[in-house]
N, C-alpha and C. Protein backbone atom coordinates (compact mmCIF):
# COMPACT_ATOMS: atom_id res chain seq x y z
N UNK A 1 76.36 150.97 142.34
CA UNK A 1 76.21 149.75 141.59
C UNK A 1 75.53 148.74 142.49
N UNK A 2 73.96 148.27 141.91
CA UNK A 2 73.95 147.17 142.54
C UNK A 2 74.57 145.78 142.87
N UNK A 3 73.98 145.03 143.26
CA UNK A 3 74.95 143.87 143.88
C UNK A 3 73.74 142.66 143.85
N UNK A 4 73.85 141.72 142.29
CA UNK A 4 73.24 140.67 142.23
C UNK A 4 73.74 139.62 142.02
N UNK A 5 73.50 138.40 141.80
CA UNK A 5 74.67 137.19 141.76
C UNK A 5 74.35 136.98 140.37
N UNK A 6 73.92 137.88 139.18
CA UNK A 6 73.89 137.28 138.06
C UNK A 6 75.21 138.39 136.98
N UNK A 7 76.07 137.67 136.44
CA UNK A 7 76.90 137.92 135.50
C UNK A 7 76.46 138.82 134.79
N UNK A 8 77.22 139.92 134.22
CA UNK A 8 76.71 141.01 133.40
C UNK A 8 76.40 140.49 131.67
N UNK A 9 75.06 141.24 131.25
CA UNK A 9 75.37 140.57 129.99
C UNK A 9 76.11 140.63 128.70
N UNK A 10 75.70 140.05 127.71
CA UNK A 10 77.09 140.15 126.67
C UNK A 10 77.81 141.31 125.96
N UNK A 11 78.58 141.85 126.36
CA UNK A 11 79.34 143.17 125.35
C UNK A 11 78.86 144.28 126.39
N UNK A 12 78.81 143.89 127.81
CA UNK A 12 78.26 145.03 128.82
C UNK A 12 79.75 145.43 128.99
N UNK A 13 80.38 146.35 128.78
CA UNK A 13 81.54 146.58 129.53
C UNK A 13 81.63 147.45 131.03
N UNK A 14 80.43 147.55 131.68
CA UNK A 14 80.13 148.37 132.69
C UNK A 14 80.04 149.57 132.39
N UNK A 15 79.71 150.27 131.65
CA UNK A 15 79.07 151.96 131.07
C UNK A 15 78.33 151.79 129.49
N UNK A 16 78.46 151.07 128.58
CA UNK A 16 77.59 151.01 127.56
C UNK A 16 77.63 149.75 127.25
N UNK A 17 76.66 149.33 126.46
CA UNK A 17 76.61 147.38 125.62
C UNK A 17 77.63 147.91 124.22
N UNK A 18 78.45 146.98 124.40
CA UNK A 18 79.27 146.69 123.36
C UNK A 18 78.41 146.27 121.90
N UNK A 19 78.73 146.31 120.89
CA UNK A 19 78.43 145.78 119.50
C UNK A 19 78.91 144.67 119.45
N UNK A 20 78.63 143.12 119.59
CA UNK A 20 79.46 142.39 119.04
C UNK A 20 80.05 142.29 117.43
N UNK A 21 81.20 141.58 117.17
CA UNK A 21 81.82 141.86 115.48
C UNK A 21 80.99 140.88 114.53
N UNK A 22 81.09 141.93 113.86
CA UNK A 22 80.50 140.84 112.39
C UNK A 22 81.06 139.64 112.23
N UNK A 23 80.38 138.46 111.49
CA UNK A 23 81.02 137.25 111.34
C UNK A 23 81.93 137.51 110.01
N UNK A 24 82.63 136.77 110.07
CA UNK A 24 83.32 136.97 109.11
C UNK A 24 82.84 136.49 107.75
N UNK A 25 83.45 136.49 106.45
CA UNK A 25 82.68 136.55 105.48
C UNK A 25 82.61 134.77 104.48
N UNK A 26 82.12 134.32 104.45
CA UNK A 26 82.02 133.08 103.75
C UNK A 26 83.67 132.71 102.98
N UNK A 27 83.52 131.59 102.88
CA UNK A 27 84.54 131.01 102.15
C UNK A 27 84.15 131.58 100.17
N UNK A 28 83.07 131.39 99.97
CA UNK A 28 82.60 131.90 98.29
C UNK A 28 82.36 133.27 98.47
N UNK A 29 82.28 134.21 99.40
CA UNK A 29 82.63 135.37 99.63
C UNK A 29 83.57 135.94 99.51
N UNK A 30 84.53 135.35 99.97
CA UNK A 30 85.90 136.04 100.08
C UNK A 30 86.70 135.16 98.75
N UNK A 31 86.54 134.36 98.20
CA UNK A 31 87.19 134.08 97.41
C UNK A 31 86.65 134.38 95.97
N UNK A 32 85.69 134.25 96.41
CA UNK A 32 84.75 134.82 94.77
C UNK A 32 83.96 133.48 94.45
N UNK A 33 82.65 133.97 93.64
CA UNK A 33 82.29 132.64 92.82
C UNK A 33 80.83 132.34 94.00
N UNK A 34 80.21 131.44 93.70
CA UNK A 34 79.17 130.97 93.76
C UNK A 34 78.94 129.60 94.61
N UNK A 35 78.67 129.69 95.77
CA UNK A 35 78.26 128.45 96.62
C UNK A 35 77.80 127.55 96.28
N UNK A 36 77.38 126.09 96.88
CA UNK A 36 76.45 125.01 96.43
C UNK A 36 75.22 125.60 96.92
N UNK A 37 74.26 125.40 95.92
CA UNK A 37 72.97 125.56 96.23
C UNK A 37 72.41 124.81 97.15
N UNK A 38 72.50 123.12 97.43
CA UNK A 38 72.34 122.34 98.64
C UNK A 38 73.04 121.47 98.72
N UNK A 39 72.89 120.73 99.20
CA UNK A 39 73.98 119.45 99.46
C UNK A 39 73.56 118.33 99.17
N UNK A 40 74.39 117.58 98.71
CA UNK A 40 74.28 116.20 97.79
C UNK A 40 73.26 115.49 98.78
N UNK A 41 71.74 115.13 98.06
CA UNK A 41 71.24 114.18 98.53
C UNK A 41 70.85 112.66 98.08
N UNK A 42 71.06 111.79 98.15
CA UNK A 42 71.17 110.37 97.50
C UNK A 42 69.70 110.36 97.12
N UNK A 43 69.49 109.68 95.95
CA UNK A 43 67.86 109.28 95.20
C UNK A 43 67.41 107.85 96.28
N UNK A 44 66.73 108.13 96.71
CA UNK A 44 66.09 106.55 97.11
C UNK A 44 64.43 106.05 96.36
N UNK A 45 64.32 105.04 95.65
CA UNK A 45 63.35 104.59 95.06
C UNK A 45 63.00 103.45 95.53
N UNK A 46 61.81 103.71 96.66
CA UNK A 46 61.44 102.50 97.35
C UNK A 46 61.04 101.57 96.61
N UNK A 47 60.55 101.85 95.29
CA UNK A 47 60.09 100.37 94.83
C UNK A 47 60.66 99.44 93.78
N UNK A 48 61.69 100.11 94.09
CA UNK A 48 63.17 98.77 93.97
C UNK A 48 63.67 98.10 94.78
N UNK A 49 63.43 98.47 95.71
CA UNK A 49 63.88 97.69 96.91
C UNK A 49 65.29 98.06 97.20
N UNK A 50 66.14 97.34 97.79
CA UNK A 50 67.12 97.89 99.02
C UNK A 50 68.44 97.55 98.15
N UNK A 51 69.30 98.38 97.90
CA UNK A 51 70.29 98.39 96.59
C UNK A 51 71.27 98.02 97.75
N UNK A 52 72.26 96.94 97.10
CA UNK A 52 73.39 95.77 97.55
C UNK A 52 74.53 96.39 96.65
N UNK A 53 75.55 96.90 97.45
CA UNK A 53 76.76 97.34 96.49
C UNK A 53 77.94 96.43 96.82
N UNK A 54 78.56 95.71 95.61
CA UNK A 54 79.39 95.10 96.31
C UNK A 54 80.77 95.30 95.61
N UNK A 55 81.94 95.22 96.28
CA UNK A 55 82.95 95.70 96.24
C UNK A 55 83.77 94.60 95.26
N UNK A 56 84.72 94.93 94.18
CA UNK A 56 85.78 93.89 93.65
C UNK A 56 86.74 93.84 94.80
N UNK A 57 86.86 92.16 95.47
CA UNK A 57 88.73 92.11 96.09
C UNK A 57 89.23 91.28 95.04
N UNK A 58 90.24 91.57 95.06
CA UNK A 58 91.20 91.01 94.11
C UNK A 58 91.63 89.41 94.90
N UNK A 59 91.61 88.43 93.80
CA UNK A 59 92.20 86.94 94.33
C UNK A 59 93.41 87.34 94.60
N UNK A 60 93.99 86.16 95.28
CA UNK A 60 95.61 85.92 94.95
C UNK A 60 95.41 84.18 95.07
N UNK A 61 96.83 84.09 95.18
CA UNK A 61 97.23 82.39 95.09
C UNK A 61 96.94 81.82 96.64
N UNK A 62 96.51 82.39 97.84
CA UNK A 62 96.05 81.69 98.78
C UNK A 62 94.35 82.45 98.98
N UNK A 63 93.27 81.20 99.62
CA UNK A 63 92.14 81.55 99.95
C UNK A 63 91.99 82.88 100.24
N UNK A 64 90.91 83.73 100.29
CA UNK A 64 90.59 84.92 100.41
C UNK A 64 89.27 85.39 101.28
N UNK A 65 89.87 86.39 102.29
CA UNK A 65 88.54 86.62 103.29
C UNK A 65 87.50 87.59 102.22
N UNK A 66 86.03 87.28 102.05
CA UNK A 66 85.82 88.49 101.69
C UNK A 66 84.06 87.90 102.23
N UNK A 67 82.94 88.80 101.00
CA UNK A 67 81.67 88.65 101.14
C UNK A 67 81.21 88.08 99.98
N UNK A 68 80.65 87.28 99.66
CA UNK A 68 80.28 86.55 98.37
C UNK A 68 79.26 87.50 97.66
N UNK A 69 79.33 87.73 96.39
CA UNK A 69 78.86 88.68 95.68
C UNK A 69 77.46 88.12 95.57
N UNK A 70 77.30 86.66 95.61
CA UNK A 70 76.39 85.86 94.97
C UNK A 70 75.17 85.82 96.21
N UNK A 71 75.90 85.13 97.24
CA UNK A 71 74.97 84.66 98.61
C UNK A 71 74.89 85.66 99.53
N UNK A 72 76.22 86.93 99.43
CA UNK A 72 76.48 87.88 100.48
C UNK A 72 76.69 87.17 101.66
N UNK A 73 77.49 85.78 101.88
CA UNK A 73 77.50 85.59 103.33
C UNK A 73 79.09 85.69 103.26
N UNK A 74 79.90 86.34 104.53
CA UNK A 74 81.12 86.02 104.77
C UNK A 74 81.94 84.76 105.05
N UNK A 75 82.75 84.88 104.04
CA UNK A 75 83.18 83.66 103.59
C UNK A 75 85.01 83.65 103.56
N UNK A 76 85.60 82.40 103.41
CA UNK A 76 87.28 82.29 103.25
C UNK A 76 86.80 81.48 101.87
N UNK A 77 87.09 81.81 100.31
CA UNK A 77 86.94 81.20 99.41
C UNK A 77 87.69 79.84 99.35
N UNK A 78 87.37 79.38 98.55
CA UNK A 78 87.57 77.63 98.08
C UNK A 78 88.59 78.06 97.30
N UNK A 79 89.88 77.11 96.87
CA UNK A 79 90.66 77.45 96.00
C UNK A 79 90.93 75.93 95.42
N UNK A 80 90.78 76.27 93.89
CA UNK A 80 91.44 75.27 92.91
C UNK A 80 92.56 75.19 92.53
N UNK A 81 93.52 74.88 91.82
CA UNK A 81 95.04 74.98 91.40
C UNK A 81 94.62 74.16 89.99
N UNK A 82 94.60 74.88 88.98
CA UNK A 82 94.43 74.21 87.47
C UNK A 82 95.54 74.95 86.74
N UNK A 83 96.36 73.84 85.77
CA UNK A 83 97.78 73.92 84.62
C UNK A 83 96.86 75.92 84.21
N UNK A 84 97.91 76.53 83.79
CA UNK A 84 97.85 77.63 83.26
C UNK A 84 98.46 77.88 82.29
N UNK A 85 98.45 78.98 81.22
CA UNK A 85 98.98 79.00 80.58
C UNK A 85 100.49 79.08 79.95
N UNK A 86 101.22 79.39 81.51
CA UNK A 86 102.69 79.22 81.79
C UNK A 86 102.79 77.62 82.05
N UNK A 87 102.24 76.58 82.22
CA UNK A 87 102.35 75.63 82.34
C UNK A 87 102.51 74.54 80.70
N UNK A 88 101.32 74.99 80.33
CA UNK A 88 101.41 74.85 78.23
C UNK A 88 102.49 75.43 77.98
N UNK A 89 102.70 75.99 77.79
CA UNK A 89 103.57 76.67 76.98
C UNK A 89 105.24 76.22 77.65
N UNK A 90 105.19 76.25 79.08
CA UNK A 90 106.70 75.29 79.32
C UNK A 90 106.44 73.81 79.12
N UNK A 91 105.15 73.50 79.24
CA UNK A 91 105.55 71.61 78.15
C UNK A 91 105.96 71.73 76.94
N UNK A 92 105.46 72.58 76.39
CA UNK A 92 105.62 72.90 74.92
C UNK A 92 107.19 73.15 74.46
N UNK A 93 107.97 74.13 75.72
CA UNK A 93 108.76 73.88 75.16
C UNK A 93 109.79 73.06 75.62
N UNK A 94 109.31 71.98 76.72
CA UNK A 94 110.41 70.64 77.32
C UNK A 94 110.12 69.77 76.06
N UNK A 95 109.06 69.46 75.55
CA UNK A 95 108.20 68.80 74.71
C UNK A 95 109.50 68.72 73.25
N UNK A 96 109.72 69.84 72.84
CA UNK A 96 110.40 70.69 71.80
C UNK A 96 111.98 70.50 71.92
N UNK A 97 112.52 70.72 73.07
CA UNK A 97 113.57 70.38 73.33
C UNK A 97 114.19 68.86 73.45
N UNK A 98 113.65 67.78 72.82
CA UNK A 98 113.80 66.33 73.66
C UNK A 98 113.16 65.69 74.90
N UNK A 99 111.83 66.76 74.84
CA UNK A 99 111.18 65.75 76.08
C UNK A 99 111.45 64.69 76.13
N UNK A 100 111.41 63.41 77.09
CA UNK A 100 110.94 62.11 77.13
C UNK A 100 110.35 61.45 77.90
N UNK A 101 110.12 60.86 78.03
CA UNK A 101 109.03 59.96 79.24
C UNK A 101 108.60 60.75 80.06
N UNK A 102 107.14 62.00 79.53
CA UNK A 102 106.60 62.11 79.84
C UNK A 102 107.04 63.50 80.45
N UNK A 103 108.32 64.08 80.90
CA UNK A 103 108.92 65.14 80.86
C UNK A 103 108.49 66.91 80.95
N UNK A 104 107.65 66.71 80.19
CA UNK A 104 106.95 67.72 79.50
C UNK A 104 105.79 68.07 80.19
N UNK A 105 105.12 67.21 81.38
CA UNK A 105 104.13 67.11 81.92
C UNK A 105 104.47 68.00 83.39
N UNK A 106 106.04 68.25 83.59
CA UNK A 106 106.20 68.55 84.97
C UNK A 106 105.48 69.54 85.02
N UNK A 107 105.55 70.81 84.60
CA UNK A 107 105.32 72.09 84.37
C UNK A 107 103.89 72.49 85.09
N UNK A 108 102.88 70.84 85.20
CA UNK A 108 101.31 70.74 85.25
C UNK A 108 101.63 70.40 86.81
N UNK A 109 102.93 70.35 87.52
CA UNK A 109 102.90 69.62 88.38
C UNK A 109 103.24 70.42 89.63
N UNK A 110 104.02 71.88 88.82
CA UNK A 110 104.87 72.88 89.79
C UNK A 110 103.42 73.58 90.01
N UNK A 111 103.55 74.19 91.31
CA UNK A 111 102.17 75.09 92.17
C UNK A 111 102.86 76.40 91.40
N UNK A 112 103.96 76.51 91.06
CA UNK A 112 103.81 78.21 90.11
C UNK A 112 103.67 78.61 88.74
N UNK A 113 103.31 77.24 88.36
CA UNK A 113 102.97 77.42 87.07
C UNK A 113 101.39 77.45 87.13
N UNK A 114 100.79 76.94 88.33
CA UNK A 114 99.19 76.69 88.36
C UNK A 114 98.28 78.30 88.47
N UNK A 115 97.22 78.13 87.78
CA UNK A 115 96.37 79.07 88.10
C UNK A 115 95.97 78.79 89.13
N UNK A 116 95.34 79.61 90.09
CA UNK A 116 94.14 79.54 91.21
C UNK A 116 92.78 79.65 90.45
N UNK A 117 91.88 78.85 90.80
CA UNK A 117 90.34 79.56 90.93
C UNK A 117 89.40 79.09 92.22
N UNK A 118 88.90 80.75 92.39
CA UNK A 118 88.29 80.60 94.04
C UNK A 118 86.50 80.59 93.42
N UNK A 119 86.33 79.95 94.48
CA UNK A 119 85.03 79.58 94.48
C UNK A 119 84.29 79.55 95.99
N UNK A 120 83.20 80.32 95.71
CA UNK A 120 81.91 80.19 97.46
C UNK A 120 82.34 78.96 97.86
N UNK A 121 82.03 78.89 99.27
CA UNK A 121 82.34 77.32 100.24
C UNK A 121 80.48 77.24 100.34
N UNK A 122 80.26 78.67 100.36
CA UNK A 122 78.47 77.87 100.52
C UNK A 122 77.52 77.64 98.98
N UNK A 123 77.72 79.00 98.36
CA UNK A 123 77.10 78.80 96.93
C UNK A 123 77.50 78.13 95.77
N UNK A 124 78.86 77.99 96.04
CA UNK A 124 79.73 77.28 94.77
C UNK A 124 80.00 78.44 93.41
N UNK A 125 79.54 79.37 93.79
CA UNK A 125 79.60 80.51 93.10
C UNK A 125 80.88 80.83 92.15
N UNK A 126 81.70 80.87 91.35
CA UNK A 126 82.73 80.56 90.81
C UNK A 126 83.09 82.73 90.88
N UNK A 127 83.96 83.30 91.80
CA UNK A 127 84.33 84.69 92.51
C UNK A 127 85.69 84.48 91.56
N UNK A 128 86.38 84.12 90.51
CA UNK A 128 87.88 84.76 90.07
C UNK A 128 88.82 83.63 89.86
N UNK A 129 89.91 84.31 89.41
CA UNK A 129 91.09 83.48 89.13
C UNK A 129 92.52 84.46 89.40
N UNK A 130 93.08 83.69 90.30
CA UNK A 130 94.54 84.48 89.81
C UNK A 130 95.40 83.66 89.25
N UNK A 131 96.25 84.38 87.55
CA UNK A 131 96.62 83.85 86.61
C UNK A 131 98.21 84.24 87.47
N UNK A 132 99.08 83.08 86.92
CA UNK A 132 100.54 83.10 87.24
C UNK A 132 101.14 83.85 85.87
């Protein structure tokens, strides 16, 4: 046996070359059935220009981090507090019961009877409402 500094090669076991093993057999091979023909490629139509996807976040009753649908700049929305419809409807019924002096008005006055509505700080863009 000679004597070189290079490693024997693959499947040499020192008297014949080995066969390496077959690969094993596909996943739609072995299970049956029919592969994807290729793989999902997205349509791009340059002469539309550059498609903006933008995501729904949901309001709540305090300001909200998000991206303005309108301006796309990152933003903490503006928040309003306007009477809601739980607010009508409990004047309506202090109103009903013997309101008096004015009584009937609290309801416009409690923050959980109020709707929110958020609005852009840069576009003024009017982004939602969360209803109580």
């Amino acid at each position: 046996m000679e004597k070189n500094n290079y490693p024997p090669p693959y499947g040499w076991n020192g008297n014949s070359p080995q066969v390496p093993p077959s690969a094993p057999p596909s996943y739609s091979q072995a299970v049956g059935g029919v592969g994807p023909s290729s793989p999902y490629t997205p349509q791009y139509h340059p002469s539309s220009g550059p498609t903006i996807v933008t995501t729904v976040v949901p309001v709540g009753p305090q300001p909200t981090h998000m991206i303005c649908p309108s301006c796309h700049s990152e933003i903490n929305t503006d928040t309003q507090t306007k009477p809601g419809i739980i607010a009508y409807i409990s004047g309506a019924v202090i109103f009903m019961l013997g309101g008096f002096l004015g009584c009937c008005l609290i309801p416009c006055c409690i923050d959980s009877c109020m709707d929110v509505h958020h609005t852009c700080p840069h576009c003024d863009a009017y982004l939602g409402r969360y209803r109580r």
